[in-house]
N, C-alpha and C. Protein backbone atom coordinates (compact mmCIF):
# COMPACT_ATOMS: atom_id res chain seq x y z
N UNK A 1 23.91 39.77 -8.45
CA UNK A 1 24.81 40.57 -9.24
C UNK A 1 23.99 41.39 -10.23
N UNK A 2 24.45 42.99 -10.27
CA UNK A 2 23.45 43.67 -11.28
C UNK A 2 24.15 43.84 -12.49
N UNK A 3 24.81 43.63 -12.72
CA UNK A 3 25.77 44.06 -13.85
C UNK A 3 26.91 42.94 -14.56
N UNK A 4 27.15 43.01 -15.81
CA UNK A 4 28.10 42.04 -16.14
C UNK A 4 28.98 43.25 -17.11
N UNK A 5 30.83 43.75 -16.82
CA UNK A 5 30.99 44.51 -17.60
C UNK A 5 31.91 43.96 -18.75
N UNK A 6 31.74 43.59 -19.76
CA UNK A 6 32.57 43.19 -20.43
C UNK A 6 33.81 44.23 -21.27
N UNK A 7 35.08 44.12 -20.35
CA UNK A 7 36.24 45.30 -20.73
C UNK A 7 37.28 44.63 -21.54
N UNK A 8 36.94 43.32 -22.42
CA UNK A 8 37.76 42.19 -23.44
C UNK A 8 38.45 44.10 -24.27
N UNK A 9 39.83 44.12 -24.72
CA UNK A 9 40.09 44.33 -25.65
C UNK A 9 40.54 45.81 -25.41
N UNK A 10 40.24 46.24 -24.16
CA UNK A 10 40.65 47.57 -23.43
C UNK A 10 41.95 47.18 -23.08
N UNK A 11 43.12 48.13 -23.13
CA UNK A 11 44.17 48.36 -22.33
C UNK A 11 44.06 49.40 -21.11
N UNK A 12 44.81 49.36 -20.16
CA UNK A 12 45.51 49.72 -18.92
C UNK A 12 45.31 51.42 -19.36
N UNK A 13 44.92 52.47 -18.63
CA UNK A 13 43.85 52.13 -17.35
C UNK A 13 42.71 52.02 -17.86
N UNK A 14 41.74 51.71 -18.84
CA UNK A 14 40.59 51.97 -19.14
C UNK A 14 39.72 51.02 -18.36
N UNK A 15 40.22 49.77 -18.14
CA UNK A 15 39.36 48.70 -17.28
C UNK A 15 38.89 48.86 -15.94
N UNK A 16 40.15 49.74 -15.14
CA UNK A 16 39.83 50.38 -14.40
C UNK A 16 38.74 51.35 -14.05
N UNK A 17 39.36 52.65 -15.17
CA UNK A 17 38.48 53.75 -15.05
C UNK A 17 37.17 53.09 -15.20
N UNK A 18 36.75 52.19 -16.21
CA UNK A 18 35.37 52.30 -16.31
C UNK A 18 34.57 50.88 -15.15
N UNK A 19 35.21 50.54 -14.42
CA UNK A 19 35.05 49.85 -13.63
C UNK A 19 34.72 50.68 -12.37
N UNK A 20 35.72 51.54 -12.44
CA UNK A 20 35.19 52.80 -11.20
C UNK A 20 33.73 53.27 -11.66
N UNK A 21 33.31 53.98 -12.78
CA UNK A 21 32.54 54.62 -13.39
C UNK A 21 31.03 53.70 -13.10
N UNK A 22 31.69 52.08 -13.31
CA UNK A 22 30.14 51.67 -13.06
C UNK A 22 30.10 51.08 -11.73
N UNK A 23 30.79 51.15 -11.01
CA UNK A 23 30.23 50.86 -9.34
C UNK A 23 29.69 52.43 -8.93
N UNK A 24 29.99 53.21 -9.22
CA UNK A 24 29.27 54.68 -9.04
C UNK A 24 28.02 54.94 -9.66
N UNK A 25 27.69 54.21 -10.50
CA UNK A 25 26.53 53.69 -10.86
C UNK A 25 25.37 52.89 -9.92
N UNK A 26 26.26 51.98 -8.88
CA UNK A 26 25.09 50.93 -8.40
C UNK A 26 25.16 51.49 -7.16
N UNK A 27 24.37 51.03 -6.31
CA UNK A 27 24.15 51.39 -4.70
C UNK A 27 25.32 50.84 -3.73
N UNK A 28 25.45 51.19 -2.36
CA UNK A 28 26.27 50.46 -1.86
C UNK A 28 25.72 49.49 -1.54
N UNK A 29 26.53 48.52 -1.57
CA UNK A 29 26.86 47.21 -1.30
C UNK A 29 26.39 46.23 -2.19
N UNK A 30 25.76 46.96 -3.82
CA UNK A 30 25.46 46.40 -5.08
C UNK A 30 26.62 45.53 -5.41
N UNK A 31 26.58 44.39 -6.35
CA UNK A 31 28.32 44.06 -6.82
C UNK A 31 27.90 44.07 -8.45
N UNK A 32 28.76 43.92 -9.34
CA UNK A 32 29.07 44.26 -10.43
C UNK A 32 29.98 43.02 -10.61
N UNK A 33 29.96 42.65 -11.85
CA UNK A 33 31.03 41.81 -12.28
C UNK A 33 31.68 42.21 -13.87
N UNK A 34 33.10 42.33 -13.49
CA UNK A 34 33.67 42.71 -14.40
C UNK A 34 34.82 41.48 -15.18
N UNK A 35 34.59 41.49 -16.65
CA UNK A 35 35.80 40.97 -17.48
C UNK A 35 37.03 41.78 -18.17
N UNK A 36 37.57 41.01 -18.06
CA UNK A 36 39.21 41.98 -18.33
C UNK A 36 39.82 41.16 -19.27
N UNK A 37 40.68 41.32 -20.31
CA UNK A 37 42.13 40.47 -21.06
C UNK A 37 43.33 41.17 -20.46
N UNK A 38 43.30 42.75 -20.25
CA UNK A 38 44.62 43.36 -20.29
C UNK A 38 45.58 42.48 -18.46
N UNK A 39 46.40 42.40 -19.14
CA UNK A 39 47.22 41.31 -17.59
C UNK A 39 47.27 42.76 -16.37
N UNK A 40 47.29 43.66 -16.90
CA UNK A 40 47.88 44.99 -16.08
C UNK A 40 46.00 44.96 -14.83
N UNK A 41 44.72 44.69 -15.53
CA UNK A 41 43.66 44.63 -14.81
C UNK A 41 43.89 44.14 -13.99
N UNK A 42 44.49 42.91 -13.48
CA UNK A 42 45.10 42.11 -12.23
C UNK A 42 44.94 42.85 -11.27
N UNK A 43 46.16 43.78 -11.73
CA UNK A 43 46.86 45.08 -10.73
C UNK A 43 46.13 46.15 -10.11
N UNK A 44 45.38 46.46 -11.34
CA UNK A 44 44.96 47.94 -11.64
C UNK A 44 43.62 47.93 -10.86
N UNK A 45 42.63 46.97 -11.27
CA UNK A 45 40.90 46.52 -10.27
C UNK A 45 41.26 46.86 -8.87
N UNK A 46 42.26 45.78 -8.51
CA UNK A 46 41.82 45.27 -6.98
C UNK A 46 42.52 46.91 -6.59
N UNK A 47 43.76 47.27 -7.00
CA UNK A 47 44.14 48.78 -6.77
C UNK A 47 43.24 49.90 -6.27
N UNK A 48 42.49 50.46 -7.35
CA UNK A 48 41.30 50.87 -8.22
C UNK A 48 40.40 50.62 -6.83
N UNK A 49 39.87 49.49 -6.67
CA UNK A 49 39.28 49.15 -5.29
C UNK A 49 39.46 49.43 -4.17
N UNK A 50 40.72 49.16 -4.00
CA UNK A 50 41.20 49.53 -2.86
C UNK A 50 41.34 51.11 -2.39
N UNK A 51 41.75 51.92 -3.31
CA UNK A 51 41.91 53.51 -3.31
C UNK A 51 40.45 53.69 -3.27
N UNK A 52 38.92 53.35 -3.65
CA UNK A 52 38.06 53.83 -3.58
C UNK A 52 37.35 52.87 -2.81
N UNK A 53 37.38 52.27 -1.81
CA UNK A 53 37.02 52.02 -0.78
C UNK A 53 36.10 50.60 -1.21
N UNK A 54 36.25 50.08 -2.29
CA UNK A 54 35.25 49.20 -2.76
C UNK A 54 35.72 47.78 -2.12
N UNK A 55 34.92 46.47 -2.55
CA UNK A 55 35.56 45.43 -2.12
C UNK A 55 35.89 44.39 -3.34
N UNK A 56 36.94 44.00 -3.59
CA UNK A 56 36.70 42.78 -4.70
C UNK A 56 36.24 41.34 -3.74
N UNK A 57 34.77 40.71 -4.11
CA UNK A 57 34.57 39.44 -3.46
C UNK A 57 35.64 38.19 -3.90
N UNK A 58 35.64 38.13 -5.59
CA UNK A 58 36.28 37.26 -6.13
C UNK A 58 37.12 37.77 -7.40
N UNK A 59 38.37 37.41 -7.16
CA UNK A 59 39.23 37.24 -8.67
C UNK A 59 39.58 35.77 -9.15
N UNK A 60 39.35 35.89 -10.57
CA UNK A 60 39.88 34.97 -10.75
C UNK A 60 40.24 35.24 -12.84
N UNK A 61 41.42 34.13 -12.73
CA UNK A 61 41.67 33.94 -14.41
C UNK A 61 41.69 32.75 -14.98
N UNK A 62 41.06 32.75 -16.42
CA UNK A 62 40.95 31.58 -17.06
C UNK A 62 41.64 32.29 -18.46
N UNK A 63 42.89 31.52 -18.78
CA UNK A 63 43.58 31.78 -19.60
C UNK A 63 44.37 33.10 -19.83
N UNK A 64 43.65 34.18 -20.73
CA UNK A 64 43.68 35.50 -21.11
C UNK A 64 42.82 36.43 -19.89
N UNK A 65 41.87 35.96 -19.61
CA UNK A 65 40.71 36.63 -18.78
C UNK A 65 40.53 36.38 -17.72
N UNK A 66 40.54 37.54 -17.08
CA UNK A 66 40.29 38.13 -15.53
C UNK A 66 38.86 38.40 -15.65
N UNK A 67 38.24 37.81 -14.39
CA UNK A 67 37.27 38.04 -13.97
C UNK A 67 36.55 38.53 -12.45
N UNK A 68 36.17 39.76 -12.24
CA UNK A 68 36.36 39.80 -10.78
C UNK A 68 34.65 40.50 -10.86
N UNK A 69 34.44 40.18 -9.34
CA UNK A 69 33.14 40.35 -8.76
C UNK A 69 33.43 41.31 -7.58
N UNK A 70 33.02 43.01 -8.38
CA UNK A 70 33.33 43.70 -7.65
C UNK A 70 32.16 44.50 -6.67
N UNK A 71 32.10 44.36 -5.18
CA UNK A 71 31.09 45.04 -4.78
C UNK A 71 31.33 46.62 -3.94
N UNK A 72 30.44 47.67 -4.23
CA UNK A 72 30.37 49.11 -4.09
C UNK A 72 30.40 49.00 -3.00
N UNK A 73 31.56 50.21 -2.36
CA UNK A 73 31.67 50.17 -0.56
C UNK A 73 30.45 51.39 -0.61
N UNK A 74 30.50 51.71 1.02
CA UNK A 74 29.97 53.09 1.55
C UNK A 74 29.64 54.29 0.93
């Protein structure tokens, strides 16, 4: 994993956007791992992913926080 993004304290869409912003950053098939609080990140990541061709390996939440391990498609 090259990256750890910590998005604690962002609301809906910013976790997103800048989640897009830094897989366009890494190479394909780099992964990134991103933290989230906002509940809407749930939605919005794997979305977000999905519209840009990326893959989420893992989601998961502990309490308040989403955590997903996102890797750069093609």
């Amino acid at each position: 994993m090259s990256d750890v993004i910590d998005l604690k304290g962002l609301k809906c869409p910013m976790p997103a956007l800048l989640s897009r912003r830094a897989l366009a950053r890494t190479a394909p098939g780099e992964e990134i791992e991103v933290v989230a609080d906002d509940p809407m990140a749930a939605v919005d990541i794997p979305h977000m992913c999905h519209q840009e061709g990326h893959i989420v390996v893992t989601q998961s939440r502990e309490g308040d926080v989403s955590r997903f391990r996102l890797r750069r498609g093609a």
